[in-house]
Protein backbone atom coordinates (compact mmCIF):
# COMPACT_ATOMS: atom_id res chain seq x y z
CA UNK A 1 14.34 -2.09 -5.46
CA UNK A 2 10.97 -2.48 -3.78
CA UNK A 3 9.33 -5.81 -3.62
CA UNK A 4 5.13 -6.56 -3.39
CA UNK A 5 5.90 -7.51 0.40
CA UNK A 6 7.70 -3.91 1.09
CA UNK A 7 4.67 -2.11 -0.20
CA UNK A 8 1.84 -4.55 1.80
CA UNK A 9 -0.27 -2.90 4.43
CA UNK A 10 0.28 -4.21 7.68
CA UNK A 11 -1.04 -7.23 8.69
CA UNK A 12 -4.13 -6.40 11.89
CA UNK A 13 -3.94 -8.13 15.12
CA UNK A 14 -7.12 -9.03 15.27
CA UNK A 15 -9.83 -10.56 12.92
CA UNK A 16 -12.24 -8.46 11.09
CA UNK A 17 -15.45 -10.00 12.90
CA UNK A 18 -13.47 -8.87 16.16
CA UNK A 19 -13.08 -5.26 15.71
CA UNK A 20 -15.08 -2.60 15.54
CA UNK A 21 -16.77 -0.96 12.54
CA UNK A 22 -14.31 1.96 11.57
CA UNK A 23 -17.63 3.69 9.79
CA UNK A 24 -20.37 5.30 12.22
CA UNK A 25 -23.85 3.73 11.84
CA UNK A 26 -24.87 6.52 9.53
CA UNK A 27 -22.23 6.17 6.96
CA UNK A 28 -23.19 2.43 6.52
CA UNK A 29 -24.74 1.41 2.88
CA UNK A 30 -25.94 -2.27 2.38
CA UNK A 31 -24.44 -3.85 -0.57
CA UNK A 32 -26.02 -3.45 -3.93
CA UNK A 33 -27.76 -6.45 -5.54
CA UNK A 34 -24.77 -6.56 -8.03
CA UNK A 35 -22.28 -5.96 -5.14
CA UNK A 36 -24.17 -9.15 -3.97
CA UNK A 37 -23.82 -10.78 -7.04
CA UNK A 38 -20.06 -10.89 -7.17
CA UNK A 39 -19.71 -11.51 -3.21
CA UNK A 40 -21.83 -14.85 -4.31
CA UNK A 41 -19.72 -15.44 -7.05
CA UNK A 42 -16.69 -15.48 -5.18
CA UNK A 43 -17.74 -17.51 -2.37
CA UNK A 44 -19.10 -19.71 -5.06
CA UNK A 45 -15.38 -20.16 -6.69
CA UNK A 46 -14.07 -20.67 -3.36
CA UNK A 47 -16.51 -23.78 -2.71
CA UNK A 48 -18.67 -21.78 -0.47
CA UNK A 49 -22.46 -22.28 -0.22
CA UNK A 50 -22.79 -18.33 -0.05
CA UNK A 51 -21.00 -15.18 0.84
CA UNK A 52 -18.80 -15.08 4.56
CA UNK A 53 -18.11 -11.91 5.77
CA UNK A 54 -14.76 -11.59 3.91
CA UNK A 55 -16.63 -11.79 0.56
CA UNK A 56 -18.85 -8.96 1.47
CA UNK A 57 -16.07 -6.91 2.54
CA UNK A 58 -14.31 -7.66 -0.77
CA UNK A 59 -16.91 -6.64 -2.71
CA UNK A 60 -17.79 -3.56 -0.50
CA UNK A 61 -14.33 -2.31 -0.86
CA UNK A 62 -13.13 -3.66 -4.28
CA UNK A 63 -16.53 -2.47 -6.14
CA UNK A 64 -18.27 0.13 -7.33
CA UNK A 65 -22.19 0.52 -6.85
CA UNK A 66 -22.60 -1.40 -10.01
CA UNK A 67 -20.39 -4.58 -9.92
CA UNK A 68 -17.20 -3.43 -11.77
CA UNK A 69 -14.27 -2.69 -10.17
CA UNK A 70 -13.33 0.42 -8.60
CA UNK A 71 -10.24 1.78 -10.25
């Protein structure tokens, strides 16, 4: 029987603003204003003033162009 920790991706070594971008300059899109929207959100239920870079790559990753969730 598998558990949620068996199936977790591995943990990096080093912190997000550390690393490189993975994507080339070109393949880059800035987040749409309801990308934004959400990123603000968050942050905003976390007792943040605005977005940190972990919101924006939540909502860059979890979301489609138009706010809802990617399936």
């Amino acid at each position: 029987m598998t558990t949620p920790n068996d199936r977790a991706h591995p943990k990096p070594k080093t912190k997000p603003w550390t690393r490189p971008n993975p994507k080339p300059r070109a393949a880059r899109e800035p987040l749409t204003d309801a990308q934004k929207d959400r990123a603000r959100q968050r942050a905003d239920e976390a007792g943040r003033r605005y977005p940190n870079l972990v919101d924006n790559m939540w909502a860059s990753s979890h979301l489609a162009k138009d706010g809802s969730l990617k399936t």
